[in-house]
C-alpha atoms as a PDB file:
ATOM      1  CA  UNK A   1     -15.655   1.189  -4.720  1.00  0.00           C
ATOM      2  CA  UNK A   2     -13.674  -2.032  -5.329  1.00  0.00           C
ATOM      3  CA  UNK A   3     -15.391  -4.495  -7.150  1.00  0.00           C
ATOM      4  CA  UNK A   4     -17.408  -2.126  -8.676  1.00  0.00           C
ATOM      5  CA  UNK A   5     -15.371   0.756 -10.058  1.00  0.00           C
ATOM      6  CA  UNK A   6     -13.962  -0.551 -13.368  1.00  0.00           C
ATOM      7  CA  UNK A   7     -13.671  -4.317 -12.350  1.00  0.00           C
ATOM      8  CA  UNK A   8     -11.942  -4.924 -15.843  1.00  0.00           C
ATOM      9  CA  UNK A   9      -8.829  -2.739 -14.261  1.00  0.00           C
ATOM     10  CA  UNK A  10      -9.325  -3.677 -10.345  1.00  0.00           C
ATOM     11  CA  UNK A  11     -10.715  -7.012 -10.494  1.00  0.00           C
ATOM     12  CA  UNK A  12     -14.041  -8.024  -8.950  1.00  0.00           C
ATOM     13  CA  UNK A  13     -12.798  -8.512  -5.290  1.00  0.00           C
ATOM     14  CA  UNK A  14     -14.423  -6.115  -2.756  1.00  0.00           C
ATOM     15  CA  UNK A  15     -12.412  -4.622   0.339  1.00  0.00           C
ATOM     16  CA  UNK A  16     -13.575  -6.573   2.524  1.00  0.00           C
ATOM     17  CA  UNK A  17     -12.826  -9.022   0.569  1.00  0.00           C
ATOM     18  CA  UNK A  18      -8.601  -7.985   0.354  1.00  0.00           C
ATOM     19  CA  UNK A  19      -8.946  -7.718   3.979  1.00  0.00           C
ATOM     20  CA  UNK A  20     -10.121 -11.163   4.612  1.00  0.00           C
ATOM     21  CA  UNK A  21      -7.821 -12.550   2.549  1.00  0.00           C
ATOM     22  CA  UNK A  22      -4.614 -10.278   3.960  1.00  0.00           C
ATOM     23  CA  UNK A  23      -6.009 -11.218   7.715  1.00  0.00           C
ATOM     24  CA  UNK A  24      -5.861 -14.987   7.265  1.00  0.00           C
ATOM     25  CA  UNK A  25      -2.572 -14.655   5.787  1.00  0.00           C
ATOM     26  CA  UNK A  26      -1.261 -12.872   8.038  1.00  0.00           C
ATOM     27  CA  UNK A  27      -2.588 -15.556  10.659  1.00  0.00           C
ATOM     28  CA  UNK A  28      -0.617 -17.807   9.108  1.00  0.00           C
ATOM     29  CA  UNK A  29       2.412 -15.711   9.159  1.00  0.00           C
ATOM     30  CA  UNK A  30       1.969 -14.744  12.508  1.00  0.00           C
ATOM     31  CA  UNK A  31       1.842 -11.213  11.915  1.00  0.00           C
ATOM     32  CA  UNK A  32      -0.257  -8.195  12.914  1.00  0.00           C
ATOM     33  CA  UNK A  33      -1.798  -6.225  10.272  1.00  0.00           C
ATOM     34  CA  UNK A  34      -4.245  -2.955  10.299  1.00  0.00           C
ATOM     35  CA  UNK A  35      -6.005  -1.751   7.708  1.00  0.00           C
ATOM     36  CA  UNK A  36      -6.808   1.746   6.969  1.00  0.00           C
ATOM     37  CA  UNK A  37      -8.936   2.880   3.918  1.00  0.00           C
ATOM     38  CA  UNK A  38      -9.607   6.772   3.238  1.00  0.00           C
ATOM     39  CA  UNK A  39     -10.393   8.606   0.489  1.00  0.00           C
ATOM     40  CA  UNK A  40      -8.862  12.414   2.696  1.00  0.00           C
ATOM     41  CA  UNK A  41      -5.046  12.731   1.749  1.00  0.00           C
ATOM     42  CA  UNK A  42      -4.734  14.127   5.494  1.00  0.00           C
ATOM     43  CA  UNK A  43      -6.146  10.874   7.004  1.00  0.00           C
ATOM     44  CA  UNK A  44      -3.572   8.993   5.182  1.00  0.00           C
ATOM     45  CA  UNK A  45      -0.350  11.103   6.029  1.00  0.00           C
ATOM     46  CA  UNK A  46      -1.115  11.331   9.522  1.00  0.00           C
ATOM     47  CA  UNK A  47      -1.703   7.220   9.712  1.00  0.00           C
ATOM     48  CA  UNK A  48       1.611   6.973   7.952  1.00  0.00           C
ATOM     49  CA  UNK A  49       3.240   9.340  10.325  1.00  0.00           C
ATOM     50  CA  UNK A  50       1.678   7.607  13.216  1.00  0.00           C
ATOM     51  CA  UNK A  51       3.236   3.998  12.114  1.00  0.00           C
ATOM     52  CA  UNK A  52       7.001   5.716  12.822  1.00  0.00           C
ATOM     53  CA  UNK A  53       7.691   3.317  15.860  1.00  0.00           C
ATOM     54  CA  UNK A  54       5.018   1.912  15.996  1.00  0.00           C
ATOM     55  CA  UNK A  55       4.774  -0.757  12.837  1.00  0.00           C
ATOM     56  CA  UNK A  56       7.068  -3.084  11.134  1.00  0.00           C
ATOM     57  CA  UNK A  57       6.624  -1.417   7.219  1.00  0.00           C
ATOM     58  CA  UNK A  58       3.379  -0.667   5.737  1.00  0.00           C
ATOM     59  CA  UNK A  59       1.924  -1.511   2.204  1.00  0.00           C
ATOM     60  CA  UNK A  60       0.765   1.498   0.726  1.00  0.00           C
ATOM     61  CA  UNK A  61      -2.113   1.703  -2.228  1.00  0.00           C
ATOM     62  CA  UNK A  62      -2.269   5.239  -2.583  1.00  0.00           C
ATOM     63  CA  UNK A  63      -4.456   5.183  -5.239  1.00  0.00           C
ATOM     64  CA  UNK A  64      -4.466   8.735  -7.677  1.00  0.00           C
ATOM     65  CA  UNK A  65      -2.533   9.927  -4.375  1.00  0.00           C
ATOM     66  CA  UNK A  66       0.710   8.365  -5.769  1.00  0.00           C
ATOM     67  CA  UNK A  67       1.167  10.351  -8.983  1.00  0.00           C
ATOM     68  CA  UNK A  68      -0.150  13.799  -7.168  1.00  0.00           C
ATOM     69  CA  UNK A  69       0.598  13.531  -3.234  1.00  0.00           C
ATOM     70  CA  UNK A  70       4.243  15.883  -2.487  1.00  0.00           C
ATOM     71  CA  UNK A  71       2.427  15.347   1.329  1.00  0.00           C
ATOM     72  CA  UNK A  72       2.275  11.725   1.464  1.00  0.00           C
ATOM     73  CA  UNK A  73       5.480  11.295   0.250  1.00  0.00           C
ATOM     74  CA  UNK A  74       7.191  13.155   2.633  1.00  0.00           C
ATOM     75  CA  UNK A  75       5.203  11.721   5.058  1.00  0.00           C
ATOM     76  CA  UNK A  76       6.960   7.671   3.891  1.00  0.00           C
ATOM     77  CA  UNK A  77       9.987   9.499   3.449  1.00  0.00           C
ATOM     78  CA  UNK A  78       9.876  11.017   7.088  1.00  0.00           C
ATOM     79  CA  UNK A  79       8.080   8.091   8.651  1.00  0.00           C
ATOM     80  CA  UNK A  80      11.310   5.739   8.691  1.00  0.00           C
ATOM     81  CA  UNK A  81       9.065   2.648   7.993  1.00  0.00           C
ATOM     82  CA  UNK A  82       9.566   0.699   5.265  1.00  0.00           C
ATOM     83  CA  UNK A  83       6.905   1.184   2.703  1.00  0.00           C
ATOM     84  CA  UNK A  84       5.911  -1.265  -0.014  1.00  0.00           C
ATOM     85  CA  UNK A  85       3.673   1.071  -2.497  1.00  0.00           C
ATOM     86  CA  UNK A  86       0.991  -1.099  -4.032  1.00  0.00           C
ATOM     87  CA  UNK A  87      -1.526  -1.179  -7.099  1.00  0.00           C
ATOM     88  CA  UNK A  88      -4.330  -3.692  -8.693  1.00  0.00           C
ATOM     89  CA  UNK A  89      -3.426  -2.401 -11.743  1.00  0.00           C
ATOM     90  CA  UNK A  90       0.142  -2.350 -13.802  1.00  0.00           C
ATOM     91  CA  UNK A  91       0.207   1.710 -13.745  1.00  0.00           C
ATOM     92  CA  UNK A  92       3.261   1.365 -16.260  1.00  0.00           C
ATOM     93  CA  UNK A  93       1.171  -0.046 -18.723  1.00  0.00           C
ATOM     94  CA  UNK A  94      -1.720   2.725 -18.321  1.00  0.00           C
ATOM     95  CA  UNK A  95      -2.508   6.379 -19.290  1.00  0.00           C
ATOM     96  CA  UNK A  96       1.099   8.197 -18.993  1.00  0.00           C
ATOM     97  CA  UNK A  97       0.041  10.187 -16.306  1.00  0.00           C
ATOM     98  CA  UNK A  98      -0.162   6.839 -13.684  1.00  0.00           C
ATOM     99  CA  UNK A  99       3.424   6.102 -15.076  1.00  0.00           C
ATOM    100  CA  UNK A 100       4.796   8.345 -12.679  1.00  0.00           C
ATOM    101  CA  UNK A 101       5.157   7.744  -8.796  1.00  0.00           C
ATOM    102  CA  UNK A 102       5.899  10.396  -6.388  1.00  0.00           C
ATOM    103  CA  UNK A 103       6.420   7.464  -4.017  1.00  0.00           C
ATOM    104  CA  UNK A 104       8.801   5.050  -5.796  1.00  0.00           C
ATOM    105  CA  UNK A 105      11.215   6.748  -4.834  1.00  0.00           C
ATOM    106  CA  UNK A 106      10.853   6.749  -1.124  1.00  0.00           C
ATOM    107  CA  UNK A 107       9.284   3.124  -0.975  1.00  0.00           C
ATOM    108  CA  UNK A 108      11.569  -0.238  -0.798  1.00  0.00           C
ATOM    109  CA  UNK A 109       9.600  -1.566  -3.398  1.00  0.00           C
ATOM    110  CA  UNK A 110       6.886  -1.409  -5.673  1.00  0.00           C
ATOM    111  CA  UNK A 111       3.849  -4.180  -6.663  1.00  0.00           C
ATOM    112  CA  UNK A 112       1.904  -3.601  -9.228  1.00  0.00           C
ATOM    113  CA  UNK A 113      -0.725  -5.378 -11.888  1.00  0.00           C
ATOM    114  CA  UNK A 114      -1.315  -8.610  -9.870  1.00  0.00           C
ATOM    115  CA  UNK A 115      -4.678  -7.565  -8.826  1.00  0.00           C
ATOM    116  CA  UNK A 116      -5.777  -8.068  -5.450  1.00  0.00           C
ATOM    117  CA  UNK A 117      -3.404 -10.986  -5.320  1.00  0.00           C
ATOM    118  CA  UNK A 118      -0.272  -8.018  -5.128  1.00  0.00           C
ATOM    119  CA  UNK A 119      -1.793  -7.287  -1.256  1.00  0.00           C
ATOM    120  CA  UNK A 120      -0.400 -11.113  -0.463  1.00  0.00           C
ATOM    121  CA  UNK A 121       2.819 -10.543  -2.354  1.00  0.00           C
ATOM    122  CA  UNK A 122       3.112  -7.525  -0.326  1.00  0.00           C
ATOM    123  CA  UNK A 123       2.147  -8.885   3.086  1.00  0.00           C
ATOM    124  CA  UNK A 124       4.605 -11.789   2.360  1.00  0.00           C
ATOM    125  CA  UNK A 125       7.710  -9.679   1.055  1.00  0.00           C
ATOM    126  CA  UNK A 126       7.037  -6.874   4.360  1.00  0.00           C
ATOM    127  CA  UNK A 127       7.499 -10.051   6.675  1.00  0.00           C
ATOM    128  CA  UNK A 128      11.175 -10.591   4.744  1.00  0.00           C
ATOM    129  CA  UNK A 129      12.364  -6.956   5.521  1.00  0.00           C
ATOM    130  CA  UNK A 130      14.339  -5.853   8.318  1.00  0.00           C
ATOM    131  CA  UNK A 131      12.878  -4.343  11.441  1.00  0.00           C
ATOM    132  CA  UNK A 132      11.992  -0.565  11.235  1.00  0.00           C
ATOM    133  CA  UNK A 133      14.075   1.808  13.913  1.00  0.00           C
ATOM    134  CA  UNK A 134      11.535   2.023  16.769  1.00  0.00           C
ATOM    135  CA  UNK A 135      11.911   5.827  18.538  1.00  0.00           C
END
């Protein structure tokens, strides 16, 4: 729905669009990136679960998921990768019940309000982190 859902709060830029621009950045970085979109809670804890060993960190949007989702945060929590949750939008400066993220707390970092401009802040800052433990 991006770039159609509320553009005035998530910005005019489609998916496929973000992924584009992510991919040729990540060219440029050198670094491998994979992108996973759902809208199933299930599909998204088992793809974080899957990155344990596998992936460097991961940049989470988690959408509505992130004030509501006990299961996804266990799953960053559990995963050992180090997670940089993401939003278009500045959630802190939105309806109080976005204020709150389950994830925060189990994420090195949190990006938020830059628009689709936050996945490149993301994408740079997760090449700057240590390795994740591989199993």
């Amino acid at each position: 729905m991006l770039g159609t859902r509320e553009p005035e709060v998530y910005g005019k830029e489609t998916l496929a669009d973000i992924e584009a621009s992510v991919s040729k950045k990540a060219s440029e970085l050198g670094v491998e990136v994979q992108f996973v979109q759902s809208n199933h809670e299930g599909v998204l804890v088992d793809q974080v679960q899957q990155a344990r060993g596998k992936r460097n960190a991961i940049i989470l949007n988690a959408g509505g998921y992130t004030h509501t989702s006990v299961a996804l945060r266990d799953a960053v929590a559990a995963a050992g990768v180090p997670t940089i949750e993401l939003h278009l939008s500045n959630i802190h400066a939105r309806e109080s019940f976005r204020n709150h993220s389950l994830l925060a707390p189990v994420c090195v970092g949190q990006i938020c309000g830059f628009g689709a401009a936050g996945y490149l802040m993301a994408l740079e800052a997760a090449t700057r982190l240590p390795p994740a433990k591989k199993s």
